[in-house]
Protein backbone atom coordinates (compact mmCIF):
# COMPACT_ATOMS: atom_id res chain seq x y z
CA UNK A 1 97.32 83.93 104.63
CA UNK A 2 97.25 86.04 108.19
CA UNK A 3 93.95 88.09 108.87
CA UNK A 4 94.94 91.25 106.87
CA UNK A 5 95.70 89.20 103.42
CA UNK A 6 99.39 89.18 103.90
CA UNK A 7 101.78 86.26 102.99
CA UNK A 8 103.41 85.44 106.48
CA UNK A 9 107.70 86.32 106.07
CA UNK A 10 110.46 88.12 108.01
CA UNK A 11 111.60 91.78 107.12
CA UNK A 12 115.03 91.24 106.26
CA UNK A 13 117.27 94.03 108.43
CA UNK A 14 120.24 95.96 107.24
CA UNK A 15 122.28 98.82 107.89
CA UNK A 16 121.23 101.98 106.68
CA UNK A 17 124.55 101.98 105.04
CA UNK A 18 125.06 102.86 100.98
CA UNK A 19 124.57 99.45 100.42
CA UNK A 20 121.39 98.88 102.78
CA UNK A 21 120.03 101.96 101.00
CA UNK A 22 120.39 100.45 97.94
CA UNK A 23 118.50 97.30 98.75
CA UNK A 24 115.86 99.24 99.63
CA UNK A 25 115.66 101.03 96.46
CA UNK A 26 115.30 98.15 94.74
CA UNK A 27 112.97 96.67 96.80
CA UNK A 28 110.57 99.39 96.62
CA UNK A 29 110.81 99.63 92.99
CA UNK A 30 109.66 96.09 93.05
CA UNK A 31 106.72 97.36 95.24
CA UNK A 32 108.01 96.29 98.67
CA UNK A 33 107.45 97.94 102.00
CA UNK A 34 110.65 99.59 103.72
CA UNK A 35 110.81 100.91 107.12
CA UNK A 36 113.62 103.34 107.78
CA UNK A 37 115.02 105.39 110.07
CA UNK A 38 114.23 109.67 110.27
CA UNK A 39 114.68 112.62 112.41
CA UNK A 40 111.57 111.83 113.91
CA UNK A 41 110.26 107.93 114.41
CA UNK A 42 110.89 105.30 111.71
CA UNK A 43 108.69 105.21 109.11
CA UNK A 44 107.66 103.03 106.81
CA UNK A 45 107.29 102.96 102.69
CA UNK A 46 105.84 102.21 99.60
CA UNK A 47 106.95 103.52 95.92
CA UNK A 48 104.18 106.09 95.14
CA UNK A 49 103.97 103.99 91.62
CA UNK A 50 103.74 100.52 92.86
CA UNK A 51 100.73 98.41 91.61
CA UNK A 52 98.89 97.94 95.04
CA UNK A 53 101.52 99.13 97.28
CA UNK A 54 99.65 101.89 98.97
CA UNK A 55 96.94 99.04 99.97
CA UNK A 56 99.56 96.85 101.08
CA UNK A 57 101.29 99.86 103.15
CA UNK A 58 97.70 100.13 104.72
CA UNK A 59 97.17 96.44 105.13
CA UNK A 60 100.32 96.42 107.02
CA UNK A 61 99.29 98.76 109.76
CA UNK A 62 96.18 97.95 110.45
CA UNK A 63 95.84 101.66 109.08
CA UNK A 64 91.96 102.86 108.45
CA UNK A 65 91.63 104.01 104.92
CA UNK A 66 89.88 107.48 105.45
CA UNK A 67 93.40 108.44 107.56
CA UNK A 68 95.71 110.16 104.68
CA UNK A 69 99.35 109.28 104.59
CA UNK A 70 102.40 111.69 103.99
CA UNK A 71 105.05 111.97 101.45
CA UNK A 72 108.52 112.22 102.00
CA UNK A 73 110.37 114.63 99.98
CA UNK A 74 114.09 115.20 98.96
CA UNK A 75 114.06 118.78 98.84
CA UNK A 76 111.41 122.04 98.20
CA UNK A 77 111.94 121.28 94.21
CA UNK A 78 110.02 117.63 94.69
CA UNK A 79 107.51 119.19 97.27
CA UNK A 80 106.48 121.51 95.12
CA UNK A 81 106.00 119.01 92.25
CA UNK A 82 103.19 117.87 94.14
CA UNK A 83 101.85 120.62 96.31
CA UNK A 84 100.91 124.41 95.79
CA UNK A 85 103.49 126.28 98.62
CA UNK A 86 101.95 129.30 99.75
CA UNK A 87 104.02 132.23 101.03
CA UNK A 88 103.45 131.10 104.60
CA UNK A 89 103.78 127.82 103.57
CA UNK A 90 107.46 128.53 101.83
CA UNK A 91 108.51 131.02 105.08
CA UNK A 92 107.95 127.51 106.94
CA UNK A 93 109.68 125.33 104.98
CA UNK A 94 112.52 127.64 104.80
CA UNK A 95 112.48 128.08 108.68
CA UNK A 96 112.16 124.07 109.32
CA UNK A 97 112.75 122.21 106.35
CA UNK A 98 114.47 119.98 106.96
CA UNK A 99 113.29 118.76 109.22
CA UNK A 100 110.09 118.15 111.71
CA UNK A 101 106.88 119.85 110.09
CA UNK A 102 104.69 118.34 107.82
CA UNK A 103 103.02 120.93 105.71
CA UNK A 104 99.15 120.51 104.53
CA UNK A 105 98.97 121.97 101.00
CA UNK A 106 96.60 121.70 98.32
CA UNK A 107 97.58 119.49 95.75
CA UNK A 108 99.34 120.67 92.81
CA UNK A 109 97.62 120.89 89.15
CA UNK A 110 98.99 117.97 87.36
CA UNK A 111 100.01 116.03 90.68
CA UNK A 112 97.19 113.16 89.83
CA UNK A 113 97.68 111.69 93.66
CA UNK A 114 96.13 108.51 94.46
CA UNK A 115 92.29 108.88 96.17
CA UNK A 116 93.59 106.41 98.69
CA UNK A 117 97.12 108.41 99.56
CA UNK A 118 94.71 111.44 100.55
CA UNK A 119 91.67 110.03 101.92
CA UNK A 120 90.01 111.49 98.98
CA UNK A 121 90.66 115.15 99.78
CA UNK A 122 91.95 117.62 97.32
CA UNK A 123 95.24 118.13 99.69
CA UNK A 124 98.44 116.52 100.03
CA UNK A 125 100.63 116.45 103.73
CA UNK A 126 104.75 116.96 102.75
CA UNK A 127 107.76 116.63 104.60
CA UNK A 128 111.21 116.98 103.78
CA UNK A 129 112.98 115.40 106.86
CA UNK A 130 116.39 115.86 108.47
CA UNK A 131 117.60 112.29 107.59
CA UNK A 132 120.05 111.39 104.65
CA UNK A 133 118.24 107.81 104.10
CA UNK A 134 114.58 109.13 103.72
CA UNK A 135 115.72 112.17 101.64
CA UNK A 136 118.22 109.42 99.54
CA UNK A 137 114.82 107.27 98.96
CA UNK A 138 112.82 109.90 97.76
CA UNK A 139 115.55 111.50 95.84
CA UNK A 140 115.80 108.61 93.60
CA UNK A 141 112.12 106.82 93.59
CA UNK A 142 110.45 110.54 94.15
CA UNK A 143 108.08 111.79 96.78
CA UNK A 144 107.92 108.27 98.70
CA UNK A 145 104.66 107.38 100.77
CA UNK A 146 105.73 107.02 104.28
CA UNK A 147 104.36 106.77 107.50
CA UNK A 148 104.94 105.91 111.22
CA UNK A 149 105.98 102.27 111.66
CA UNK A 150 104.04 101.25 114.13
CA UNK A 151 100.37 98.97 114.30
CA UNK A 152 97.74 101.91 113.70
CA UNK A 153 96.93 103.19 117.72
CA UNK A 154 100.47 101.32 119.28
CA UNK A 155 103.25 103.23 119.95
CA UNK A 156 105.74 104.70 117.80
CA UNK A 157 108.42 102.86 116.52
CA UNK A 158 112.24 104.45 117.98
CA UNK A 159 114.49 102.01 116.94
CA UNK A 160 114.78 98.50 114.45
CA UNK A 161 113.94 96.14 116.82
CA UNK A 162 110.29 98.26 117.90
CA UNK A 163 109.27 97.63 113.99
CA UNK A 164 110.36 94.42 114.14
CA UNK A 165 108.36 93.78 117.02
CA UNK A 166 105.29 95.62 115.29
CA UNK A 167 105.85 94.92 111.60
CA UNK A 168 108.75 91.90 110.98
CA UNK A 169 105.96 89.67 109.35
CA UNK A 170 104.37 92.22 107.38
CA UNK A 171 106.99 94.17 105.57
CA UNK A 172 110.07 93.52 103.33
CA UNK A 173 113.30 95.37 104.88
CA UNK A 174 114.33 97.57 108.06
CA UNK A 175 117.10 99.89 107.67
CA UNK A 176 118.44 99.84 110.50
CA UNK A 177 120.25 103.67 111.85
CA UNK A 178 120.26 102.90 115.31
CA UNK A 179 117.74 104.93 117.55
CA UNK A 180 115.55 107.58 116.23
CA UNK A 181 116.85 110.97 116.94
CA UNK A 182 113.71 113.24 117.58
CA UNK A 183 111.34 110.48 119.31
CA UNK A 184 108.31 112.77 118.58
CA UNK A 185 106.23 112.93 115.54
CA UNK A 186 106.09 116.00 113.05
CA UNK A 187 104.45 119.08 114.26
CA UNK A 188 101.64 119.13 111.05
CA UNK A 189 100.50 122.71 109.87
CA UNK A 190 97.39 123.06 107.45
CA UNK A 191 98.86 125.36 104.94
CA UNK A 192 95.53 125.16 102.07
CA UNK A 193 94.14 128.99 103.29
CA UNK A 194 95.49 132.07 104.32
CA UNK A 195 95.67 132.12 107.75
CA UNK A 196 97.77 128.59 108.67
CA UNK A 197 96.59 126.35 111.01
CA UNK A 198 98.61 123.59 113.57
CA UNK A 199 96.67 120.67 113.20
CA UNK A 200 99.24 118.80 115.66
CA UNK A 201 101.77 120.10 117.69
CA UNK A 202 104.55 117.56 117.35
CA UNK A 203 108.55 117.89 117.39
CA UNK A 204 108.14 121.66 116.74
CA UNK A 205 106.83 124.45 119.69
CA UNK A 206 103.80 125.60 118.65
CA UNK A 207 105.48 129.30 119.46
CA UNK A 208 108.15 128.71 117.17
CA UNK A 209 105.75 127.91 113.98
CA UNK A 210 103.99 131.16 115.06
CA UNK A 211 107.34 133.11 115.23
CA UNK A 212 108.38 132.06 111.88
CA UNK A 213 104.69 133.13 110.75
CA UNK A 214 105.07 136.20 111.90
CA UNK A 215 108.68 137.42 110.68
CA UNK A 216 107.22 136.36 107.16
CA UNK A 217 104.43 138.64 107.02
């Protein structure tokens, strides 16, 4: 057993082809840990109903436990399953979505969200990015766990071989779509009162969020 309780292996790596795709379906249904390409860094994943498999996606980075991770969505339909969308929050989504902005919403009635997904808060981060293999994830397992797949404080994974080189003994499979297309985390908005707040300005201008804000009021 390494340090962090994990059985020492090597992340099988595939093409994030139909048939990649589906090997990662079924190995997060059997609670695995994927990394995969998006429009932003890779990320890595955990089915939101595995026994465990939100420690385990911790365990694997290193991650502290009070830092809340993300779901990936398929569409507004599955955000909203699990999030209360605001007017400004909507008039963002339907400027940016998909794409990079993760959206800070409170969660929705009925959601029941794992304590450890959210740190314990009564909110819920969502993204619906601008990547077929994230979206094709979700769309079948649901709103999928998923965050940067990288050590916690190293740098952002931008292609296969950078999680490898961070993560091969750790995780189960790398889908592998060549190099990551935005390079720069989501720009995260705090959409849970009235007036919206950036929390981090990431792949989208701060000026553009507030443009969008402002057409929709």
């Amino acid at each position: 057993m390494t340090r962090q309780g994990l059985q020492p292996r090597r992340a099988r790596l595939l093409p994030d082809d139909a048939r990649g795709r589906a090997a990662a379906i079924e190995v997060l249904r059997s609670g695995g840990l994927v990394a995969m390409p998006t429009d932003t860094v890779y990320g890595v994943g955990v089915a939101l109903d595995a026994p465990d498999g939100l420690a385990r996606l911790f365990a694997a980075k290193d991650r502290p436990l009070d830092r809340a991770i993300v779901l990936l969505v398929a569409d507004l339909e599955q955000a909203a399953s699990v999030g209360v969308l605001s007017p400004a929050a909507r008039a963002l989504a339907g400027r940016f979505w998909p794409g990079g902005l993760t959206l800070v919403l409170p969660q929705a009635p009925g959601a029941a969200l794992p304590a450890v997904l959210t740190a314990g808060a009564a909110t819920i981060g969502v993204r619906v990015p601008d990547h077929d293999s994230p979206r094709e994830l979700a769309r079948v397992l649901g709103p999928l766990p998923v965050t940067s797949a990288n050590l916690s404080g190293r740098p952002d994974a931008l292609d296969a071989a950078a999680v490898l080189a961070q993560l091969g003994g750790r995780i189960d499979l790398v889908l592998d779509g060549g190099p990551a297309r935005g390079g720069v985390p989501s720009a995260v908005v705090d959409c849970t009162e009235a007036r919206p707040r950036i929390l981090r300005a990431g792949a989208i201008p701060p000026t553009a969020l507030a443009a969008a804000l402002e057409q929709a009021d």
